[in-house]
C-alpha atoms as a PDB file:
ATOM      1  CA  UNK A   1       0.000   0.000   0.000  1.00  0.00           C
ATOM      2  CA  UNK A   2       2.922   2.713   0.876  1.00  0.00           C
ATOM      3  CA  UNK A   3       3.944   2.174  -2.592  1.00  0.00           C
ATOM      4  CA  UNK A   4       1.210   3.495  -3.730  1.00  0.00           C
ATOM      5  CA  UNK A   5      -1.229   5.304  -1.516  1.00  0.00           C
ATOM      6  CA  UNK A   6       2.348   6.219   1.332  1.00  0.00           C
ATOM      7  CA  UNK A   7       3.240   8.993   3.332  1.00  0.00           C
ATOM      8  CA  UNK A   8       6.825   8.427   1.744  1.00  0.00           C
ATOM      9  CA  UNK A   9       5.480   9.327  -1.563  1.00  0.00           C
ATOM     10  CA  UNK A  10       4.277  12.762  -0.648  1.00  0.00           C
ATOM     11  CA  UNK A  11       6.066  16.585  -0.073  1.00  0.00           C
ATOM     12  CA  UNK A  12       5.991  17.597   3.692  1.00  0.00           C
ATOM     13  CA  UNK A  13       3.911  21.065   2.079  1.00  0.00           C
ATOM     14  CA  UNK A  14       1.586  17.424   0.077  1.00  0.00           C
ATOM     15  CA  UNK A  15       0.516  15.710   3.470  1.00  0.00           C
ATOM     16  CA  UNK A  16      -3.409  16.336   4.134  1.00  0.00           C
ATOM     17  CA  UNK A  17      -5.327  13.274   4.900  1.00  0.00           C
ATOM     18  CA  UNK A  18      -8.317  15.431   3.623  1.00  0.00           C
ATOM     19  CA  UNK A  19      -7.033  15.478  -0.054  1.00  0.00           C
ATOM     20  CA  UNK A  20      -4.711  11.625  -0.183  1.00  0.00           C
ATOM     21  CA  UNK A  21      -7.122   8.918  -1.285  1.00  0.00           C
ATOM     22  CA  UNK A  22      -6.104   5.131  -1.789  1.00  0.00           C
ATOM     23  CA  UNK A  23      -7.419   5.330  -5.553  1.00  0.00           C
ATOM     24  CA  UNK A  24      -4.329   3.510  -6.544  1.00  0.00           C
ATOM     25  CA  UNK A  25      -4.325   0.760  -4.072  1.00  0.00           C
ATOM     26  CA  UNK A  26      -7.606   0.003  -6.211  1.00  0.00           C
ATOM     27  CA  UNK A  27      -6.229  -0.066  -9.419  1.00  0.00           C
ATOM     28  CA  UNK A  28      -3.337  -2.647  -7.835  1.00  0.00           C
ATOM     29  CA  UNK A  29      -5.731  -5.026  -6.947  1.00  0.00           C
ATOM     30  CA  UNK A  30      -7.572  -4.607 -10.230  1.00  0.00           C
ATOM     31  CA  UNK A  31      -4.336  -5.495 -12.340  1.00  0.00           C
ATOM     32  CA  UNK A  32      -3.974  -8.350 -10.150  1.00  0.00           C
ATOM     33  CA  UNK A  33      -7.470  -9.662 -10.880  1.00  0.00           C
ATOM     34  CA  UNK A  34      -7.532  -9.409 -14.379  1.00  0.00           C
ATOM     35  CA  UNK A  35      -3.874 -11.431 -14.321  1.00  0.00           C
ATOM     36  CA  UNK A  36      -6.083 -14.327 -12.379  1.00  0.00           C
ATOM     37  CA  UNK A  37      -4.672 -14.313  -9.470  1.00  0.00           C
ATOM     38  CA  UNK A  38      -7.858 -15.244  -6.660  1.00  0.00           C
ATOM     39  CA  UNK A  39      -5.350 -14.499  -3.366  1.00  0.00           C
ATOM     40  CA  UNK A  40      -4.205 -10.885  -2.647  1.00  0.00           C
ATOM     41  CA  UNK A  41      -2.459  -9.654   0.213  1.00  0.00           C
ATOM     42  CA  UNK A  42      -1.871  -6.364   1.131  1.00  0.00           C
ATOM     43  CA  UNK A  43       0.551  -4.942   3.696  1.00  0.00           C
ATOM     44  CA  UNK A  44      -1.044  -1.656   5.124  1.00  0.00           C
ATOM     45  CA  UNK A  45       1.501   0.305   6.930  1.00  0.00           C
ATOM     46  CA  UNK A  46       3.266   3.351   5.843  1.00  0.00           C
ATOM     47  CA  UNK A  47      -0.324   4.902   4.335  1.00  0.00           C
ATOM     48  CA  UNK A  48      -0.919   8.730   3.663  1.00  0.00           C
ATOM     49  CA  UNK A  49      -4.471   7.893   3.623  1.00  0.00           C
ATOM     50  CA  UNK A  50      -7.743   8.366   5.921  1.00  0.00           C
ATOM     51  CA  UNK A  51     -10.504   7.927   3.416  1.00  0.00           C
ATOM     52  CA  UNK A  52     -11.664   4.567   4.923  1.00  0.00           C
ATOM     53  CA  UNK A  53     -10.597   2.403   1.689  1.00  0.00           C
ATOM     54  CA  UNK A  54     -13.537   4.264  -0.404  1.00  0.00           C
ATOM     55  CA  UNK A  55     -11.094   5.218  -2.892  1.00  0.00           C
ATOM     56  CA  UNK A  56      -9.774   1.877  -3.413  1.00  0.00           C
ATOM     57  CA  UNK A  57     -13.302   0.573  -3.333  1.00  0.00           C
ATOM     58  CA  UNK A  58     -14.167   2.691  -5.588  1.00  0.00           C
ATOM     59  CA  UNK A  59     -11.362   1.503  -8.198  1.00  0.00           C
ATOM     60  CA  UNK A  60     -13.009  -1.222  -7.601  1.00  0.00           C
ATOM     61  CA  UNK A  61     -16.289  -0.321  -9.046  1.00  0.00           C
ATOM     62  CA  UNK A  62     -18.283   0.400  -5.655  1.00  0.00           C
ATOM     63  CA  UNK A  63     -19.928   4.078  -5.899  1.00  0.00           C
ATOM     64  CA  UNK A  64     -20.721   6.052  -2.975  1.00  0.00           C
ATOM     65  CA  UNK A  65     -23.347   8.446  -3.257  1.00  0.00           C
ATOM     66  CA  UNK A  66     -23.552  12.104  -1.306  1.00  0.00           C
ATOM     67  CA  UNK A  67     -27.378  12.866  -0.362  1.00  0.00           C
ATOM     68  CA  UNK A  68     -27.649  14.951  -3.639  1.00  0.00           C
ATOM     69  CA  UNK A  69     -26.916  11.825  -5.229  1.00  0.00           C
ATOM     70  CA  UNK A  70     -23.516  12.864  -6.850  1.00  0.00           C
ATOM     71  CA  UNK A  71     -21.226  10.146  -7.339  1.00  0.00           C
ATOM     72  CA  UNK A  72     -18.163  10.861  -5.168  1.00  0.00           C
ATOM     73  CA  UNK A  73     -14.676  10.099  -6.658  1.00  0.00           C
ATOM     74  CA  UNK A  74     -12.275   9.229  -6.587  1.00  0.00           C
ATOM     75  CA  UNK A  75     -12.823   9.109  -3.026  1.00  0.00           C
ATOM     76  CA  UNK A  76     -10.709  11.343  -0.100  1.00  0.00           C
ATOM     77  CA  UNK A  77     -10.842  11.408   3.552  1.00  0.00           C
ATOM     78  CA  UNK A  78     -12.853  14.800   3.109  1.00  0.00           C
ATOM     79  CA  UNK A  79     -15.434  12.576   1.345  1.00  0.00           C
ATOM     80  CA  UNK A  80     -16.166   9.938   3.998  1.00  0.00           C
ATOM     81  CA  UNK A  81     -18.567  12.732   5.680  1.00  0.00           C
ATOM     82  CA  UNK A  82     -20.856  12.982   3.285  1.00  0.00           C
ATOM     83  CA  UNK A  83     -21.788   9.213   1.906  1.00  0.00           C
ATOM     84  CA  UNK A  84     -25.127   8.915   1.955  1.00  0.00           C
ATOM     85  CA  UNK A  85     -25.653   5.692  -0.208  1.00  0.00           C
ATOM     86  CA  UNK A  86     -23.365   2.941  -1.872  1.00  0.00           C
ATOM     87  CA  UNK A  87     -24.342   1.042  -4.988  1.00  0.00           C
ATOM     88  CA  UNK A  88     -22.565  -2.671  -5.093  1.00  0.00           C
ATOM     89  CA  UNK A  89     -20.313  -3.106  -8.502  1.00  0.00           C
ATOM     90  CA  UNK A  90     -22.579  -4.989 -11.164  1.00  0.00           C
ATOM     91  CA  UNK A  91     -19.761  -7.848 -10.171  1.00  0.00           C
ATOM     92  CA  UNK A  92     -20.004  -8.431  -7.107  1.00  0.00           C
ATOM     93  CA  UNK A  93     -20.571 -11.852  -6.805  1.00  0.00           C
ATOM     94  CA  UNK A  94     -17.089 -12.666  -8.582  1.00  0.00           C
ATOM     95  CA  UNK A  95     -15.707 -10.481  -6.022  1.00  0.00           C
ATOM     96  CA  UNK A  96     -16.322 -13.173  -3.448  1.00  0.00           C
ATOM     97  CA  UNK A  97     -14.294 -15.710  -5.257  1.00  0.00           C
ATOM     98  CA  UNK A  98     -11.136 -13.753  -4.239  1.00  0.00           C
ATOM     99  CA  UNK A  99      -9.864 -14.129  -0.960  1.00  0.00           C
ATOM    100  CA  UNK A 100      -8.418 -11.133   0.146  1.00  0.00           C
ATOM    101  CA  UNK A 101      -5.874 -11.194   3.223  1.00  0.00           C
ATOM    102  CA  UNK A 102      -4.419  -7.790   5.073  1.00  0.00           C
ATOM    103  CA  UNK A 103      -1.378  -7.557   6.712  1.00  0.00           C
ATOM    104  CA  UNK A 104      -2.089  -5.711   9.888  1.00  0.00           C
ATOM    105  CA  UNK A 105      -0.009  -5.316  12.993  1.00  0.00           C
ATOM    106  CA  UNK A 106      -2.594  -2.193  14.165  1.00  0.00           C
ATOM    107  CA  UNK A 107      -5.180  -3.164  16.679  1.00  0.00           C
ATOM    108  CA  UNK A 108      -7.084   0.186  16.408  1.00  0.00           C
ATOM    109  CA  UNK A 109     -10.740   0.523  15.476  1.00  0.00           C
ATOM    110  CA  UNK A 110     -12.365   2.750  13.157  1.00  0.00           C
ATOM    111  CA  UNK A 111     -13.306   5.683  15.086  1.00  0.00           C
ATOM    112  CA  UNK A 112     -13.310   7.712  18.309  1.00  0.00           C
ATOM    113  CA  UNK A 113     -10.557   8.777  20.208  1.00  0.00           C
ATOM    114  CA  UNK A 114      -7.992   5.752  19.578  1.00  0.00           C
ATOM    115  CA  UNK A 115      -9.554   4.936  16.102  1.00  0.00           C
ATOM    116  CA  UNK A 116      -7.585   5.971  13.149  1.00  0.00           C
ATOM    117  CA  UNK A 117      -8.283   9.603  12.727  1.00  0.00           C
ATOM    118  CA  UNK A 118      -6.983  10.532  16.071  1.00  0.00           C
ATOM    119  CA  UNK A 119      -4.286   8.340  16.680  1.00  0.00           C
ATOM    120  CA  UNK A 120      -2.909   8.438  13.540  1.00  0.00           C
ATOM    121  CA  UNK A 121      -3.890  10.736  11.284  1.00  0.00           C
ATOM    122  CA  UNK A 122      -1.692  13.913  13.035  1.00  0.00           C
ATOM    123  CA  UNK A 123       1.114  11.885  11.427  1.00  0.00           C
ATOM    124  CA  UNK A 124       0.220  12.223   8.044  1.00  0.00           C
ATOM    125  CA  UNK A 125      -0.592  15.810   8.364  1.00  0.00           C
ATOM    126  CA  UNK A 126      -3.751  16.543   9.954  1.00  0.00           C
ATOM    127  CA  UNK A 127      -4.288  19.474  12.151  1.00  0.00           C
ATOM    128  CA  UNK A 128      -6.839  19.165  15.532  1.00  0.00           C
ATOM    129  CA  UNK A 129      -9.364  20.281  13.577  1.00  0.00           C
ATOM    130  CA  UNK A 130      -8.812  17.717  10.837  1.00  0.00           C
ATOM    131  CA  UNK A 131      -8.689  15.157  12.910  1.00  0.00           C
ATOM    132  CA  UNK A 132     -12.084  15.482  14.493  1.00  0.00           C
ATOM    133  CA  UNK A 133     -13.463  16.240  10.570  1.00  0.00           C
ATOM    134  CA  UNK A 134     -12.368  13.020   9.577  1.00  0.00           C
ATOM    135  CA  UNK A 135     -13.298  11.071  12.739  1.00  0.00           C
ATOM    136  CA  UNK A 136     -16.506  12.660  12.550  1.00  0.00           C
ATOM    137  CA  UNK A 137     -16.402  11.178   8.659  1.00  0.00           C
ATOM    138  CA  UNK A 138     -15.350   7.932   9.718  1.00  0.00           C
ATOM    139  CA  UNK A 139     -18.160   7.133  12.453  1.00  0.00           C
ATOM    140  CA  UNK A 140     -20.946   8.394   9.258  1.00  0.00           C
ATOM    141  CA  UNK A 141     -18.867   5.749   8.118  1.00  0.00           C
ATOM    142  CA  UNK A 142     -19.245   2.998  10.203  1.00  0.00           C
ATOM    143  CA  UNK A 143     -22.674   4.175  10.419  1.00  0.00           C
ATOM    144  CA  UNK A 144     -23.516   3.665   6.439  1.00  0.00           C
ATOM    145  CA  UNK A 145     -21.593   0.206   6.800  1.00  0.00           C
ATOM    146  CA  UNK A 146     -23.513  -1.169   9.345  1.00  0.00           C
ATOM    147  CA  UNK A 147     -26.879  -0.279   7.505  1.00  0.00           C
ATOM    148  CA  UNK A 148     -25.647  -2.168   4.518  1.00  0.00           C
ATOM    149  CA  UNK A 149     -23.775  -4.984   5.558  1.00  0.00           C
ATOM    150  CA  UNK A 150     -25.146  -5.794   9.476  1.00  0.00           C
ATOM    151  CA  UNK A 151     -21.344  -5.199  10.581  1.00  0.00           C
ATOM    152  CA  UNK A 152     -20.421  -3.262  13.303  1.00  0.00           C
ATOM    153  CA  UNK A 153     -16.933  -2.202  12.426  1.00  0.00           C
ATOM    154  CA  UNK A 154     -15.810  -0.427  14.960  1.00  0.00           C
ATOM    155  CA  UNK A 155     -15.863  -3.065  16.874  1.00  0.00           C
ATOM    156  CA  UNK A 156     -13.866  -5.317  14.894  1.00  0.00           C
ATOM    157  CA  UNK A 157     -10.150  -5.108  16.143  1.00  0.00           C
ATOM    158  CA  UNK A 158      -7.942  -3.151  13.793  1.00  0.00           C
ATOM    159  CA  UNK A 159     -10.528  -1.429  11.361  1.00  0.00           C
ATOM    160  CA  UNK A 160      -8.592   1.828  12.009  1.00  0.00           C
ATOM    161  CA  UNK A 161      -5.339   0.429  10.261  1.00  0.00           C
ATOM    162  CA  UNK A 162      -3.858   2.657   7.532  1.00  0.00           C
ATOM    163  CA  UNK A 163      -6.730   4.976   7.744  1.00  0.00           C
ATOM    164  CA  UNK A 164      -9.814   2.772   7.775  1.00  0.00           C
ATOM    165  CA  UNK A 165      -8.966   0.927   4.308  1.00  0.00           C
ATOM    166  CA  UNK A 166      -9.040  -2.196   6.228  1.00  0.00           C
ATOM    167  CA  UNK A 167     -12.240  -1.022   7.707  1.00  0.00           C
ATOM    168  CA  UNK A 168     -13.639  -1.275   3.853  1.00  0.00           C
ATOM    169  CA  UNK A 169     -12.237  -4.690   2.549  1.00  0.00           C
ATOM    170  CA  UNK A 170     -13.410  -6.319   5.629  1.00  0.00           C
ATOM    171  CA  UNK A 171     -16.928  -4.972   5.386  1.00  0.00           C
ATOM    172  CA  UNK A 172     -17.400  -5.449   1.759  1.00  0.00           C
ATOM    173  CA  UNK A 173     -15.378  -8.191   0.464  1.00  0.00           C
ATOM    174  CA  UNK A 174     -13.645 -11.603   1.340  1.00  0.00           C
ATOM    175  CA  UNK A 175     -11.375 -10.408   3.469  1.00  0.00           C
ATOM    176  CA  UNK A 176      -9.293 -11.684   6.382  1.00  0.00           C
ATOM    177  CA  UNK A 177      -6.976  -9.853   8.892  1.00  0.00           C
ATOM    178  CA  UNK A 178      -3.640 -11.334   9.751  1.00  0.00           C
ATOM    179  CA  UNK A 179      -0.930  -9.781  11.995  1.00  0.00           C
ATOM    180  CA  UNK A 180       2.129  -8.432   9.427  1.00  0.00           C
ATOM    181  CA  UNK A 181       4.458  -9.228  11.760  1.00  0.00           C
ATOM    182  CA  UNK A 182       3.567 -12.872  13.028  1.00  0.00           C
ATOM    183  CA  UNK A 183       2.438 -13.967   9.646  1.00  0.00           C
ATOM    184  CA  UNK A 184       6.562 -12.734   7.882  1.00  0.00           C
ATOM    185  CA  UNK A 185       8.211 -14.139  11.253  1.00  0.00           C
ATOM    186  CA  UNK A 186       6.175 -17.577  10.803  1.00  0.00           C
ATOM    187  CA  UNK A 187       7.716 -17.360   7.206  1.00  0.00           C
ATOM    188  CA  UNK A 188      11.213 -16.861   8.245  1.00  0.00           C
ATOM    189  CA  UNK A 189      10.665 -19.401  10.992  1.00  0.00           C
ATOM    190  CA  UNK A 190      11.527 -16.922  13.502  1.00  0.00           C
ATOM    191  CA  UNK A 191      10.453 -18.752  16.187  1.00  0.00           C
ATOM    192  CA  UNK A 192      12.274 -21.986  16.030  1.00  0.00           C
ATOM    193  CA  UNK A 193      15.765 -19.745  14.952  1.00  0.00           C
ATOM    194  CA  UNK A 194      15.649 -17.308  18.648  1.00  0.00           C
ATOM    195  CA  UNK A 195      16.132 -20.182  20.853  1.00  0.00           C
ATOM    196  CA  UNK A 196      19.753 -20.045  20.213  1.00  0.00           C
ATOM    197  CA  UNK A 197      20.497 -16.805  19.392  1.00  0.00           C
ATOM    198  CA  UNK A 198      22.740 -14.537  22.021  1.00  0.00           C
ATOM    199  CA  UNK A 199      21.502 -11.203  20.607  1.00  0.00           C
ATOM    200  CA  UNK A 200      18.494  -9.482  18.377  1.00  0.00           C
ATOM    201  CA  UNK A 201      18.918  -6.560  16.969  1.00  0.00           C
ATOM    202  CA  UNK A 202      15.510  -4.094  15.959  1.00  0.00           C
ATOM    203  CA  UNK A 203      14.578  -0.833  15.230  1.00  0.00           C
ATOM    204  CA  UNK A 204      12.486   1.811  13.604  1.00  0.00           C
ATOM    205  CA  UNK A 205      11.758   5.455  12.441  1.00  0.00           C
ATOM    206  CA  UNK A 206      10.360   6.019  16.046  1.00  0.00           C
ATOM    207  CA  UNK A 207       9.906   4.333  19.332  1.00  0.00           C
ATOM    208  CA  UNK A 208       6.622   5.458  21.081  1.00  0.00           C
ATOM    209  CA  UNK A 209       2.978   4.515  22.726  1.00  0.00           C
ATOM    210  CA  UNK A 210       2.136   2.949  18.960  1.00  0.00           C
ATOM    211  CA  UNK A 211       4.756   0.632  19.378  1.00  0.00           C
ATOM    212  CA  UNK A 212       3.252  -1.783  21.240  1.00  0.00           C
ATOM    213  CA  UNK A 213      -0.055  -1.343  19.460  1.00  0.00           C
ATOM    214  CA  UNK A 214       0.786  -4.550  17.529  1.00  0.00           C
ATOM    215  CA  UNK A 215       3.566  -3.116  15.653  1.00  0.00           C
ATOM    216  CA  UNK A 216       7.145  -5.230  14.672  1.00  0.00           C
ATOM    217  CA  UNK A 217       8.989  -3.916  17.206  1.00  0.00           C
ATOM    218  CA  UNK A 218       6.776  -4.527  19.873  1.00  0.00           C
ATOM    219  CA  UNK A 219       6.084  -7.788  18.769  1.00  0.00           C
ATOM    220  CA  UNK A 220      10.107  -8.550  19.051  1.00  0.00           C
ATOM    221  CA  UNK A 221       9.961  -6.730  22.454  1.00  0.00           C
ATOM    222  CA  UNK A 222       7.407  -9.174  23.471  1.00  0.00           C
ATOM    223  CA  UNK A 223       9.310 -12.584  22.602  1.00  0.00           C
ATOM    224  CA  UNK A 224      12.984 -10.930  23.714  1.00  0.00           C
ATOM    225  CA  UNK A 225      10.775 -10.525  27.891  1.00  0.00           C
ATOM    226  CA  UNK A 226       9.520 -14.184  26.904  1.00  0.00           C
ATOM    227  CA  UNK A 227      12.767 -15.997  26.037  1.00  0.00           C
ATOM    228  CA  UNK A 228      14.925 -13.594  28.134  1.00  0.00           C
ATOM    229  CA  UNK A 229      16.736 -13.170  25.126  1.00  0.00           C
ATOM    230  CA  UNK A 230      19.489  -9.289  25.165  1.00  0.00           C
ATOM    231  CA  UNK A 231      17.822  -7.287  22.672  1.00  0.00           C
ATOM    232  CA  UNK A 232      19.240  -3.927  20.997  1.00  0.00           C
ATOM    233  CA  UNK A 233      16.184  -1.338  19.850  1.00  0.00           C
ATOM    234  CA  UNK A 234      17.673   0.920  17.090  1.00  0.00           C
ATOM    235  CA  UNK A 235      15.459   4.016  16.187  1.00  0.00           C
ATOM    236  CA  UNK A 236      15.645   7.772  14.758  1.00  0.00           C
ATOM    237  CA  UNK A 237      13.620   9.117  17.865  1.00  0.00           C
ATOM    238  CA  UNK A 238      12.782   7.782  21.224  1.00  0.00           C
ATOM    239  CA  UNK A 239       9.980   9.517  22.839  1.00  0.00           C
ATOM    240  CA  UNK A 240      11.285   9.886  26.972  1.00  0.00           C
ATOM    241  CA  UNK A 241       8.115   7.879  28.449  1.00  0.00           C
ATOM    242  CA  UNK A 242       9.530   4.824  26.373  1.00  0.00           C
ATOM    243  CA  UNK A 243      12.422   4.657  28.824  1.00  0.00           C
ATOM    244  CA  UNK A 244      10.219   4.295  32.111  1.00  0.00           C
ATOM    245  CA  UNK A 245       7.730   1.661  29.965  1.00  0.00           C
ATOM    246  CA  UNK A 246      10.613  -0.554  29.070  1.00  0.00           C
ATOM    247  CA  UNK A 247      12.678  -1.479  32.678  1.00  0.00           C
ATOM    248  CA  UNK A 248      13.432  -4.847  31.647  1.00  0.00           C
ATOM    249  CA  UNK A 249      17.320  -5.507  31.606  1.00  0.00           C
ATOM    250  CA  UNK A 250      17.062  -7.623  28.354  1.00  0.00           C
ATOM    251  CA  UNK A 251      16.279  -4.503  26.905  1.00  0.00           C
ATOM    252  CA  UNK A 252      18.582  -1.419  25.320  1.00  0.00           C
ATOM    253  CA  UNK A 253      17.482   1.732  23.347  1.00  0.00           C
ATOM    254  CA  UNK A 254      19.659   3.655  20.954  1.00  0.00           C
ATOM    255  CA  UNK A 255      18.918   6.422  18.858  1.00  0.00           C
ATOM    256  CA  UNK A 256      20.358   7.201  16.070  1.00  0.00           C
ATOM    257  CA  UNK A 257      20.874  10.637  15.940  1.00  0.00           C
ATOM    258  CA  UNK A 258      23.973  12.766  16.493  1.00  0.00           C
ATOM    259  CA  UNK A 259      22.634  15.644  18.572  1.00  0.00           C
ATOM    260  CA  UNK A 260      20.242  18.003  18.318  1.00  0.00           C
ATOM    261  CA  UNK A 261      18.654  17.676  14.354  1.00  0.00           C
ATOM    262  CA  UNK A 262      15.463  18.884  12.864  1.00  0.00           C
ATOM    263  CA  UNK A 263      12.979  16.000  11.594  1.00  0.00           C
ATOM    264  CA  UNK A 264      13.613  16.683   8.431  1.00  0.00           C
ATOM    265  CA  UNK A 265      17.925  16.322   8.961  1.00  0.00           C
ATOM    266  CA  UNK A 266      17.087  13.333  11.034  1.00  0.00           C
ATOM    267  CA  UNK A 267      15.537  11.566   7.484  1.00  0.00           C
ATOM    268  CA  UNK A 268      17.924  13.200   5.414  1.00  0.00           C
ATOM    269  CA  UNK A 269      21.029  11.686   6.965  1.00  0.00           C
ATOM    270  CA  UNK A 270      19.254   8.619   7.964  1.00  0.00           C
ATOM    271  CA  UNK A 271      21.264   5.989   6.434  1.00  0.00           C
ATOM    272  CA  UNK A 272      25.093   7.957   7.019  1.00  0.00           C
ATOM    273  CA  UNK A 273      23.386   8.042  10.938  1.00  0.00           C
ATOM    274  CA  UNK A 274      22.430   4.017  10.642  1.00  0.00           C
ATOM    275  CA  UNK A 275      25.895   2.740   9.838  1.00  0.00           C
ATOM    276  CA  UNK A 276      27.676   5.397  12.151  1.00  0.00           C
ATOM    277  CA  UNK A 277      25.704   3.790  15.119  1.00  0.00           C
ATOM    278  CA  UNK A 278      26.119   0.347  13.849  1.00  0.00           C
ATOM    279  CA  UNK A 279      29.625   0.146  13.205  1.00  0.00           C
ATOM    280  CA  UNK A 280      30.025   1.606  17.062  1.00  0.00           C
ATOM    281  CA  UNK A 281      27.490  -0.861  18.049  1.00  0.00           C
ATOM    282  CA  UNK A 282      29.496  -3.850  16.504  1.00  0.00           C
ATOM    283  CA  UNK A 283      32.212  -3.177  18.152  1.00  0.00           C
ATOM    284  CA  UNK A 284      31.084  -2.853  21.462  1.00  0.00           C
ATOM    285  CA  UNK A 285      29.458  -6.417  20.812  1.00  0.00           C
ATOM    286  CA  UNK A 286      32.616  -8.321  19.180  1.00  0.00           C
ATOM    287  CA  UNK A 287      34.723  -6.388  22.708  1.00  0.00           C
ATOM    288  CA  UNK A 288      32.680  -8.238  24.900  1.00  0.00           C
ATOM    289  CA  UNK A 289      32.515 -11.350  23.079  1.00  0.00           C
ATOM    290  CA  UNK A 290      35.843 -11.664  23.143  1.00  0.00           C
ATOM    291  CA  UNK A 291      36.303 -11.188  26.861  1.00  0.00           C
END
């Protein structure tokens, strides 16, 4: 999805979850159905989006109506407000032939005040008053959803992911929710390979309260208190409270950054910051294993 409906892909003066819509997550999944292929799985992180997935279902040939009956499209988060009516694509029955399967490690619903507007959204852009617009959109939302389908999506664990899209699939088509990070580590056999190991070594962009909200890193975090096993976090920013959450002695954090740096520095010099505090980091670790 971040490949084509991402944050990354975006200006910092681009980023308005009002105005991003996951149009071209849509027209993915349509390429991939006319090539035959009846299982799709999508990995959700690293969205720009908060439109609720209407854009991509409407790639997909659903319409949602406003209450002057105008056909919105191609569907934004500034959109989700005003759907008044949805009308099914003339195909929907072949739709249910395709198993669709998300890749989710966020456990947030829909709406309110950890749903997807307000935990998420700020990071992609929104201001206060955004975020209750497009929370206020999403529960319409989950309103229109319910009167269509019978589901209650808010209540369904992890509707709120990457804007709501998952919110969407699961309502309307053959969908399944799977967590991103337990379904790759069951692939690499991660299990069965950390009851040796001395060491792990994780990161990301930033360590905070969504960390353990499902997320890789928190998921590591989780087996390393487990299986007892030393465990290096590696991250561009560390917010403070993340120091008195984590007290186990398994655990380190590092950050990457030299000093005081603007966001915008920090991603710049990513990578030349990454090896500078690896390459210090190794040798620490080969020092003491040679002792």
């Amino acid at each position: 999805m971040a490949k084509v409906s991402g944050l990354s892909l975006l200006k910092e003066n681009e980023k308005n979850p009002l105005k991003t819509t996951t149009f071209g997550l849509g027209e993915m999944i349509n390429n991939a159905i006319k090539k035959g292929f009846k299982k799709i799985y999508i990995g959700v992180g690293g969205s720009a989006t908060n439109d609720g997935g209407i854009g991509a279902l409407t790639a997909l040939g659903f319409k949602f109506i406003d209450k002057y009956g105008k056909i919105i499209f191609p569907g934004k988060g500034e959109d989700i407000l005003n759907i008044k009516k949805i009308e099914f694509p003339y195909n929907y029955e072949d739709f249910k032939k395709i198993k669709f399967i998300i890749l989710s490690d966020v456990k947030n619903p829909l709406y309110g005040k950890r749903g997807a507007s307000y935990v998420y959204a700020p990071q992609k852009g929104a201001t206060e008053e955004i975020v209750k617009l497009l929370d206020k959109g999403l529960k319409n939302y989950g309103k229109i959803i319910k009167e269509y389908t019978g589901i209650e999506v808010n209540k369904i664990k992890g509707s709120g992911a990457a804007g709501g899209v998952v919110a969407g699939f699961i309502s309307f088509l053959n969908t399944t929710i799977l967590s991103g990070v337990e379904e790759i580590l069951k692939i690499g056999n991660f299990k069965k390979k950390i009851k040796n190991v001395n060491l792990m070594i994780t990161g990301e962009g930033k360590i905070d309260k969504q960390t353990f909200y499902g997320k890789g890193v928190g998921t590591i975090l989780n087996y390393s208190l487990k299986y007892k096993i030393p465990t290096i976090i590696i991250a561009g920013i560390i917010e403070k409270e993340f120091y008195q959450i984590i007290k186990s002695p398994y655990i380190s954090l590092f950050s990457i950054t030299q000093g005081p740096v603007t966001l915008e520095e920090s991603i710049k010099n990513a990578k030349e910051y990454l090896t500078i505090k690896i390459r210090e980091l190794s040798k620490l670790i080969f020092s003491v294993c040679r002792l």
